[in-house]
PDB file of N, CA and C in Angstrom:
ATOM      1  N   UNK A   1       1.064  13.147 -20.472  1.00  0.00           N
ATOM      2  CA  UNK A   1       1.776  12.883 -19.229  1.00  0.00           C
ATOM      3  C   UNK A   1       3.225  13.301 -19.398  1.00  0.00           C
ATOM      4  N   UNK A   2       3.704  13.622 -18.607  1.00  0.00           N
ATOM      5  CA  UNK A   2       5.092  14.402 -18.552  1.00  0.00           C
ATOM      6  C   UNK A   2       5.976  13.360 -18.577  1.00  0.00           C
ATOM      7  N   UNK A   3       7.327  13.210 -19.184  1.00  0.00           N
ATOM      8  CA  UNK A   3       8.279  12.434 -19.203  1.00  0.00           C
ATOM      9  C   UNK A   3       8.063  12.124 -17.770  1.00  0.00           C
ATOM     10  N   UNK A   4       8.486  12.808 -16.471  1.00  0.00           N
ATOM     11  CA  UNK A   4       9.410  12.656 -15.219  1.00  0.00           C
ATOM     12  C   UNK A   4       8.372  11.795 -14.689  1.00  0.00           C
ATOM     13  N   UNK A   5       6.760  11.981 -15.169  1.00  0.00           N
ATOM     14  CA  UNK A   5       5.708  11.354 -14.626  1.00  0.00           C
ATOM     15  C   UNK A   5       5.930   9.834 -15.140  1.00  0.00           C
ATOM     16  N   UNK A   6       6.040   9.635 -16.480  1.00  0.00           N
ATOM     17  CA  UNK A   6       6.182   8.199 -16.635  1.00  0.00           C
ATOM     18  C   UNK A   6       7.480   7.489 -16.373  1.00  0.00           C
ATOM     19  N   UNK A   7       8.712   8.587 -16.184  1.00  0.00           N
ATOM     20  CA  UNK A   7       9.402   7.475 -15.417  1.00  0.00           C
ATOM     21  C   UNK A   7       9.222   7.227 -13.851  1.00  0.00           C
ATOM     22  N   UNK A   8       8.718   7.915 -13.087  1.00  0.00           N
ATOM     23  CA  UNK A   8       8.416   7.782 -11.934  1.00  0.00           C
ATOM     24  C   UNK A   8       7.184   6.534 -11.882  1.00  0.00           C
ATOM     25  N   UNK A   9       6.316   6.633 -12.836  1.00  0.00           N
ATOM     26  CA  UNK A   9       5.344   5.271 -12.990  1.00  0.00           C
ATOM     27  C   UNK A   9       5.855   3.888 -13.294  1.00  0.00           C
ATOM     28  N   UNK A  10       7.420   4.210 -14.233  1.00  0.00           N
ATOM     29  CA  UNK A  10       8.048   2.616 -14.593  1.00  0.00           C
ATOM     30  C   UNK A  10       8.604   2.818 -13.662  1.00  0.00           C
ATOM     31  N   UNK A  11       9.284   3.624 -12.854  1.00  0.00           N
ATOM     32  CA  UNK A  11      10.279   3.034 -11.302  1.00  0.00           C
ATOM     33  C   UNK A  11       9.060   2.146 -10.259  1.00  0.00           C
ATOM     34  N   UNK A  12       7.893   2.800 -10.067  1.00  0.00           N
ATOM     35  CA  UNK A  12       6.882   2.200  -8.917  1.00  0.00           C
ATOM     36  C   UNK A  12       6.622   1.041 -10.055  1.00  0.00           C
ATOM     37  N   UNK A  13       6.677   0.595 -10.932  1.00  0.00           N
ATOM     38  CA  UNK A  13       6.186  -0.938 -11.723  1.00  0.00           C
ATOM     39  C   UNK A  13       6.976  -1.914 -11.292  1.00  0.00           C
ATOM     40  N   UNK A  14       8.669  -1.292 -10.817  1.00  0.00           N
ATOM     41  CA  UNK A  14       9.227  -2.550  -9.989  1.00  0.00           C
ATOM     42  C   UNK A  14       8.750  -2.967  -8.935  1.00  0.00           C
ATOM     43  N   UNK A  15       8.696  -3.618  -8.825  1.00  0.00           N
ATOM     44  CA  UNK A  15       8.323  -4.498  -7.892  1.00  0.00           C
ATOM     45  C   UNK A  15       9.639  -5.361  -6.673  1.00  0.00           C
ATOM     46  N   UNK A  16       9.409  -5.866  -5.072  1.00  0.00           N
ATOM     47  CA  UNK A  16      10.241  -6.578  -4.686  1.00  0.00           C
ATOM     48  C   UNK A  16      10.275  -8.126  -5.274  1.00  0.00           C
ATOM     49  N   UNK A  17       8.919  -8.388  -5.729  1.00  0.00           N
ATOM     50  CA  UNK A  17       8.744  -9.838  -6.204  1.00  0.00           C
ATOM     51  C   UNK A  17       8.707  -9.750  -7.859  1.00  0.00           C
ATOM     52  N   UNK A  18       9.553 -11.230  -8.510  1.00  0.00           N
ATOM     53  CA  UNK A  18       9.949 -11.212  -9.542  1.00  0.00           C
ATOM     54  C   UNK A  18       8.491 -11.690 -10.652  1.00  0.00           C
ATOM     55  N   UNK A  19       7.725 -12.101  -9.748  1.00  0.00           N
ATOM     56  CA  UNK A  19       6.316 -12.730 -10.230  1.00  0.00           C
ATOM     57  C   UNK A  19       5.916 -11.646 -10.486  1.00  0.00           C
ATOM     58  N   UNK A  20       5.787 -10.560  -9.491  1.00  0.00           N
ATOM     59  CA  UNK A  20       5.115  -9.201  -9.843  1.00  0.00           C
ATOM     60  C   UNK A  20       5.420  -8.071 -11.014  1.00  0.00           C
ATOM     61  N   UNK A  21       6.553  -8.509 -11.178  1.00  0.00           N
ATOM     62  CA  UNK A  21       7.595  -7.723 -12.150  1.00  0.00           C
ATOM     63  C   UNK A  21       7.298  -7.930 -13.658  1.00  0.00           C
ATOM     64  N   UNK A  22       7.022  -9.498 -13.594  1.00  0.00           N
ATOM     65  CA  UNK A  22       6.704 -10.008 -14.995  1.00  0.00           C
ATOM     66  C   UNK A  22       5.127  -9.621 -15.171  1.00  0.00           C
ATOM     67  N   UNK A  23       4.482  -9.246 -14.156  1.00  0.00           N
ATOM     68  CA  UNK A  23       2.937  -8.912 -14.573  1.00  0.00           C
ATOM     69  C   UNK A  23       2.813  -7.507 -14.803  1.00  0.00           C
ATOM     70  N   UNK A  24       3.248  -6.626 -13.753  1.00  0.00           N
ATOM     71  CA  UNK A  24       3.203  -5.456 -14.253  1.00  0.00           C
ATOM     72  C   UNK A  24       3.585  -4.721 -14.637  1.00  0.00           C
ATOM     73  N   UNK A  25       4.660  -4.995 -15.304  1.00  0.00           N
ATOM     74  CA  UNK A  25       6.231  -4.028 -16.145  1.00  0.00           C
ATOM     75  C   UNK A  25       5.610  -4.157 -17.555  1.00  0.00           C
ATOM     76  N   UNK A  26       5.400  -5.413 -17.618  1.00  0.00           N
ATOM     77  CA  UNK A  26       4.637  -5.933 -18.782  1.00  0.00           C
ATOM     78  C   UNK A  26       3.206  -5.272 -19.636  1.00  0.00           C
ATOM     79  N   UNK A  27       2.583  -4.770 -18.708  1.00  0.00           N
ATOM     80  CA  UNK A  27       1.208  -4.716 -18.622  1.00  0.00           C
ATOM     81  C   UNK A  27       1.300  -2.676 -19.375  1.00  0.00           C
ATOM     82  N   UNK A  28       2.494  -2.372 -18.010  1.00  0.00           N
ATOM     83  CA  UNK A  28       2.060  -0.927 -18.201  1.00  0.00           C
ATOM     84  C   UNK A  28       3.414  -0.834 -19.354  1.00  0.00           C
ATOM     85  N   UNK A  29       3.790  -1.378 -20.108  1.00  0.00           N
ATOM     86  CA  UNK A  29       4.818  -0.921 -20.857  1.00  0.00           C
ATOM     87  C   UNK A  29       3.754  -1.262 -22.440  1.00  0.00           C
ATOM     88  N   UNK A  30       2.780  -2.052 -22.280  1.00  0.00           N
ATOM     89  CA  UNK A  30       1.928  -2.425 -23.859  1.00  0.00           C
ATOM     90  C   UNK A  30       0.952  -2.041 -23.630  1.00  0.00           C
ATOM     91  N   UNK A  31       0.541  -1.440 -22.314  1.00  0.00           N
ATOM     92  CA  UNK A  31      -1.491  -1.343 -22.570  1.00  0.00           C
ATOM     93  C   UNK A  31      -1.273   0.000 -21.733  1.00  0.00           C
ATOM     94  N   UNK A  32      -0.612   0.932 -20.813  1.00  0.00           N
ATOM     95  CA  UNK A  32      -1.094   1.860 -20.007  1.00  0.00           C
ATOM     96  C   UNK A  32      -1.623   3.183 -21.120  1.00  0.00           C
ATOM     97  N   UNK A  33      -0.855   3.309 -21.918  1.00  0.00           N
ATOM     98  CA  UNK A  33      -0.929   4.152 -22.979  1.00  0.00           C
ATOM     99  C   UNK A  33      -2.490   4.306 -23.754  1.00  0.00           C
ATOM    100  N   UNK A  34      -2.863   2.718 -23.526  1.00  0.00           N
ATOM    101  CA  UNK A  34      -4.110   2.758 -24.241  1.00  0.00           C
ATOM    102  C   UNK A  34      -5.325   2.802 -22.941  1.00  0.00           C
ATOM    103  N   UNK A  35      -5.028   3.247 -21.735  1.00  0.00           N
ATOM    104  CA  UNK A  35      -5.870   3.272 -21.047  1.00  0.00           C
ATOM    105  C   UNK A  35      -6.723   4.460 -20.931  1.00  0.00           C
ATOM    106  N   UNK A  36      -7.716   4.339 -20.108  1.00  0.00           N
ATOM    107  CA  UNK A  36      -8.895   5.548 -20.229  1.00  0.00           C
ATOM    108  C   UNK A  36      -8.024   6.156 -19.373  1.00  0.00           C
ATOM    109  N   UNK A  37      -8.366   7.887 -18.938  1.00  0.00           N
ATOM    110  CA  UNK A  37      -7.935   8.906 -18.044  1.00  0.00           C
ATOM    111  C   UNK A  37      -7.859   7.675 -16.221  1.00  0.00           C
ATOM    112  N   UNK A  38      -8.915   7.145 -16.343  1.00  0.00           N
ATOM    113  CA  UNK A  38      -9.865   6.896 -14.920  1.00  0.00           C
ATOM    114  C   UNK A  38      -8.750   5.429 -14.374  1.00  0.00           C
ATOM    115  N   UNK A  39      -8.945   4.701 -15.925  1.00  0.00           N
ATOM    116  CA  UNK A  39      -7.979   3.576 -15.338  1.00  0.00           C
ATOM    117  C   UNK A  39      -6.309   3.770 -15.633  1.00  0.00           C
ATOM    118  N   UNK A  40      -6.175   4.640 -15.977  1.00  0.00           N
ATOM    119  CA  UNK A  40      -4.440   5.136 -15.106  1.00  0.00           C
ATOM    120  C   UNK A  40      -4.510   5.834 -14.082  1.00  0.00           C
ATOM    121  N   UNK A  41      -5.559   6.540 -13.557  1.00  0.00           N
ATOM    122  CA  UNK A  41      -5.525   6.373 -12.305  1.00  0.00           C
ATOM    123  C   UNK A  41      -5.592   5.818 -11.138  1.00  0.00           C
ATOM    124  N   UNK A  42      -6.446   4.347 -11.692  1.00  0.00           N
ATOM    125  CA  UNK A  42      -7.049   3.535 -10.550  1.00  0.00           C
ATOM    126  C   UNK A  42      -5.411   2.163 -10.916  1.00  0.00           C
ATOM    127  N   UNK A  43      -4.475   2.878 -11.636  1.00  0.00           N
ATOM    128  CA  UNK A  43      -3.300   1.802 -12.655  1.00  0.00           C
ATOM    129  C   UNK A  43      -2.253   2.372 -10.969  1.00  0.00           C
ATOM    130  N   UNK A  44      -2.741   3.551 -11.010  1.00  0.00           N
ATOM    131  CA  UNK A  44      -1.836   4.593 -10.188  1.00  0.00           C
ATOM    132  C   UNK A  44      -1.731   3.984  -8.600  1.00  0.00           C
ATOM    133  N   UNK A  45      -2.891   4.194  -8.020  1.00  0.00           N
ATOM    134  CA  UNK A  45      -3.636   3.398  -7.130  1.00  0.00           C
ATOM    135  C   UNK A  45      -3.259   1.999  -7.002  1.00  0.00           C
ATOM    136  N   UNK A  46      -3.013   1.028  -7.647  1.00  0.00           N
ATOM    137  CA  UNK A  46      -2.769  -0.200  -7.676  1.00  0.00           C
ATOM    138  C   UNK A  46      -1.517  -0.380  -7.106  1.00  0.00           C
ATOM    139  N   UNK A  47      -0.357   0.834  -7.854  1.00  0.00           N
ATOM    140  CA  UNK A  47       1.136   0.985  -7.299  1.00  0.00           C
ATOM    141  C   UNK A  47       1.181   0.702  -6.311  1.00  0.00           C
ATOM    142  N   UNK A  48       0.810   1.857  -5.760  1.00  0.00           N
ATOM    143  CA  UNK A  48       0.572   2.336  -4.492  1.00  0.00           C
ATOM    144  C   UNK A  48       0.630   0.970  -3.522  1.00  0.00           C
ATOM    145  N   UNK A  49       0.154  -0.309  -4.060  1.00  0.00           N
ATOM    146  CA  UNK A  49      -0.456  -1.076  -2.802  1.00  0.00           C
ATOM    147  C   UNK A  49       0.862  -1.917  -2.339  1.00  0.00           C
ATOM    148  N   UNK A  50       0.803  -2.460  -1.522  1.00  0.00           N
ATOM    149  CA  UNK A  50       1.901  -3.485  -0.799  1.00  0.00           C
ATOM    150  C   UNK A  50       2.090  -4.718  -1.956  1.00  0.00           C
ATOM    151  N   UNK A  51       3.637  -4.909  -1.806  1.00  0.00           N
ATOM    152  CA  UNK A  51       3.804  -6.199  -3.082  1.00  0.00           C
ATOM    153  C   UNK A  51       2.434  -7.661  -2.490  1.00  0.00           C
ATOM    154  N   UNK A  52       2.759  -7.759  -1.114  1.00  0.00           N
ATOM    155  CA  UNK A  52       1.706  -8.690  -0.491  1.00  0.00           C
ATOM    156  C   UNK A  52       0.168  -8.497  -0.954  1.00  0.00           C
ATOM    157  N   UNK A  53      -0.454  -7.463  -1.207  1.00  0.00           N
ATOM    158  CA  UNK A  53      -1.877  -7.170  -1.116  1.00  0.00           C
ATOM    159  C   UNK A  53      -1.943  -7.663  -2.914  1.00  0.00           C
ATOM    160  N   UNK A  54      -1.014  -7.371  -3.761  1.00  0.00           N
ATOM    161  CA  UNK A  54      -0.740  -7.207  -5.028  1.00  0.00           C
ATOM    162  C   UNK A  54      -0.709  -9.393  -5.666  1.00  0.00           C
ATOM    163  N   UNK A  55       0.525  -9.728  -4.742  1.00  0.00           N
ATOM    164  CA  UNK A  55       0.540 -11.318  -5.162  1.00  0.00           C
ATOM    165  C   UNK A  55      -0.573 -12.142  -4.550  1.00  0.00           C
ATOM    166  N   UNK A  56      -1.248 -11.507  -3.625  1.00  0.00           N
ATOM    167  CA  UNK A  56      -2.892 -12.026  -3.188  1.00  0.00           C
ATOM    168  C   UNK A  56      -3.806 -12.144  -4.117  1.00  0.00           C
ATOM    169  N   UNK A  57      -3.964 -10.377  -4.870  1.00  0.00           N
ATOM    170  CA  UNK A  57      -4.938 -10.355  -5.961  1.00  0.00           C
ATOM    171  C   UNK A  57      -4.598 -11.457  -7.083  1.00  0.00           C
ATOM    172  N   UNK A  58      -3.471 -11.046  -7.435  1.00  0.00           N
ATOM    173  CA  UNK A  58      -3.425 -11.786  -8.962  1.00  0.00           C
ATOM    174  C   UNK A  58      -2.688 -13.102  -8.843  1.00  0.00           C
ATOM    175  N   UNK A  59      -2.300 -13.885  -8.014  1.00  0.00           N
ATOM    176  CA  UNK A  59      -2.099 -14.864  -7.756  1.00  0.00           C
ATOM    177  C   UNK A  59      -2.908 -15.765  -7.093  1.00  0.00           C
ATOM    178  N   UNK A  60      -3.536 -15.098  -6.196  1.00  0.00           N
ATOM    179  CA  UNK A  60      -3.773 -16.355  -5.105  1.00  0.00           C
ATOM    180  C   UNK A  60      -5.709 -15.993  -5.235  1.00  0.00           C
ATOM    181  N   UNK A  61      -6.062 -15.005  -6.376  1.00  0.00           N
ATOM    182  CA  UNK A  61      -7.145 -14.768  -6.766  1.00  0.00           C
ATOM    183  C   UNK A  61      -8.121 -14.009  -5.530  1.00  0.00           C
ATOM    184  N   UNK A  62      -7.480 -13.861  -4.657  1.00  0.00           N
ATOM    185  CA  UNK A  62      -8.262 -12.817  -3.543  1.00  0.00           C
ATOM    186  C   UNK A  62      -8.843 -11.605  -4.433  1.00  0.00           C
ATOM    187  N   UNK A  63      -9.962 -11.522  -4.243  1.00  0.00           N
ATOM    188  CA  UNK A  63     -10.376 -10.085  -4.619  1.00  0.00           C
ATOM    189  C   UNK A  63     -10.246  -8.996  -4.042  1.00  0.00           C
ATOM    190  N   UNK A  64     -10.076  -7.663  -4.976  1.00  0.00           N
ATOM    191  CA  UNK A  64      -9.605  -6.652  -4.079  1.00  0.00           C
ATOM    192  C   UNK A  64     -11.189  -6.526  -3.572  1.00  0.00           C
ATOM    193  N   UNK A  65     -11.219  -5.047  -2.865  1.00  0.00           N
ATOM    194  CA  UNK A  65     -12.309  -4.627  -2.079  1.00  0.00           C
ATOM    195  C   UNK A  65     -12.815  -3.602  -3.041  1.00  0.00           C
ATOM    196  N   UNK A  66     -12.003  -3.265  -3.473  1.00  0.00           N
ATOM    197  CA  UNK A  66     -12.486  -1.366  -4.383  1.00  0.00           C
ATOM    198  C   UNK A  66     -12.738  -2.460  -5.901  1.00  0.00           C
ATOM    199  N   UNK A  67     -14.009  -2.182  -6.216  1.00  0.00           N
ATOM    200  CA  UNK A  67     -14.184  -2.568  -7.544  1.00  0.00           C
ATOM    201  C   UNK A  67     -13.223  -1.779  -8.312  1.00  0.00           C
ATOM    202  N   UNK A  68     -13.064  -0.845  -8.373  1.00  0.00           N
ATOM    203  CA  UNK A  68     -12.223  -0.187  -9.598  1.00  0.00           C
ATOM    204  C   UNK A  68     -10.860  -0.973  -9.899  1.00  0.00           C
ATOM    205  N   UNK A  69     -10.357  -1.129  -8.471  1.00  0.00           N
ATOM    206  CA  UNK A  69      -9.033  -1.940  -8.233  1.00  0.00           C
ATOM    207  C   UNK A  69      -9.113  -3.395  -9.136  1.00  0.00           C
ATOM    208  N   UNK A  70     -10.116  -4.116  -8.489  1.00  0.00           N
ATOM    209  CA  UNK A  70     -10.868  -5.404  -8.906  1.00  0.00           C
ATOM    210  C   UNK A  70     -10.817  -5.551 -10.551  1.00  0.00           C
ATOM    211  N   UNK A  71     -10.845  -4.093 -11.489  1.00  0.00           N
ATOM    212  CA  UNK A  71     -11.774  -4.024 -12.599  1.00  0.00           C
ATOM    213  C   UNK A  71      -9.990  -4.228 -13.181  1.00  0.00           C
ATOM    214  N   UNK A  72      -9.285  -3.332 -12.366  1.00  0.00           N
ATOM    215  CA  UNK A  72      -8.297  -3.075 -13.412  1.00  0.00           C
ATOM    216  C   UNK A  72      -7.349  -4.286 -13.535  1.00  0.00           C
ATOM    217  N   UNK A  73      -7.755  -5.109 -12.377  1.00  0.00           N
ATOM    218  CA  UNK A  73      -6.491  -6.320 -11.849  1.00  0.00           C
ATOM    219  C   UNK A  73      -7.660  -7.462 -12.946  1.00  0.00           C
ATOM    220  N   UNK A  74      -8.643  -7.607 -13.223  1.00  0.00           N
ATOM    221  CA  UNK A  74      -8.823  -8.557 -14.033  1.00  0.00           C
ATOM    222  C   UNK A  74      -8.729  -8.207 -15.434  1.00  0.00           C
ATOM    223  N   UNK A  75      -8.464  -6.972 -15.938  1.00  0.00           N
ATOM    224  CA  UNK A  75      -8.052  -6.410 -17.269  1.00  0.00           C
ATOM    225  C   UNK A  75      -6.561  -6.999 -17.101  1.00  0.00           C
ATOM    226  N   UNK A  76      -5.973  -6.581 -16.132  1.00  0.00           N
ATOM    227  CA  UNK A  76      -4.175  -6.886 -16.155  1.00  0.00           C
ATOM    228  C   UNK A  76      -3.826  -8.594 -16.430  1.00  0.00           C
ATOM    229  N   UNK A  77      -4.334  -9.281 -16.207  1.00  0.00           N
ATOM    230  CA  UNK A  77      -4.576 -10.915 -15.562  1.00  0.00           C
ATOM    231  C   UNK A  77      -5.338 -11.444 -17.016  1.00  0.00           C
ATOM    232  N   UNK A  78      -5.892 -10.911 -17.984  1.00  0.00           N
ATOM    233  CA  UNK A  78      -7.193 -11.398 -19.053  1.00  0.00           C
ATOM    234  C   UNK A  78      -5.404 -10.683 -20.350  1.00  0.00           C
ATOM    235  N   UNK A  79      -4.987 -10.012 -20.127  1.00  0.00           N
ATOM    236  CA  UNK A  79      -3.568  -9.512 -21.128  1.00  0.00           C
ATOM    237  C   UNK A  79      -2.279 -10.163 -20.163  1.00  0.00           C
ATOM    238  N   UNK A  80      -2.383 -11.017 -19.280  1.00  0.00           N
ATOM    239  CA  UNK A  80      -0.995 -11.722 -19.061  1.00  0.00           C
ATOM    240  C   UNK A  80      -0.500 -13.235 -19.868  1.00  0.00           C
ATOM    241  N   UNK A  81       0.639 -13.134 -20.284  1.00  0.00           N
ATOM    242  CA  UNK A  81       0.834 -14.020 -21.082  1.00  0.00           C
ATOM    243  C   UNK A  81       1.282 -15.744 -20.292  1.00  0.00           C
ATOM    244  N   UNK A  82       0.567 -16.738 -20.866  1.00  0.00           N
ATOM    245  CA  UNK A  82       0.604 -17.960 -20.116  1.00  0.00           C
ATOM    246  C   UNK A  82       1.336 -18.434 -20.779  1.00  0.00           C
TER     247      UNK A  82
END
């Protein structure tokens, strides 16, 4: 992956919410590296979504709709630190 690519991936890891910040700054700064081709893409995809659709999943335990989404948000959530 190209430098400009992974800083453009840690700029979209901020987040507006500080809850969100601590889950996924976290997540893609110790594990994205070790991910398959498929789940940095579906890591990619996740960005992408609204901070709201994001503190639903992993907070308030709503499931996403796209299993892949689903797969990668309970990998992210099973490596968050309590």
């Amino acid at each position: 992956m190209q430098e400009r690519d992974q800083f453009r991936i840690e700029w979209d890891c901020r987040r507006g919410m500080l809850e969100l910040d601590k889950v996924i700054m976290p997540f893609y700064k110790q594990h994205f590296n070790s991910l398959s081709d498929e789940q940095k893409s579906t890591f990619l995809r996740l960005l992408a979504c609204s901070d709201l659709q994001l503190f639903s999943w992993f907070f308030n335990n709503k499931p996403a709709d796209d299993a892949k989404l689903q797969n990668l948000i309970s990998l992210i959530q099973s490596k968050m630190e309590h």
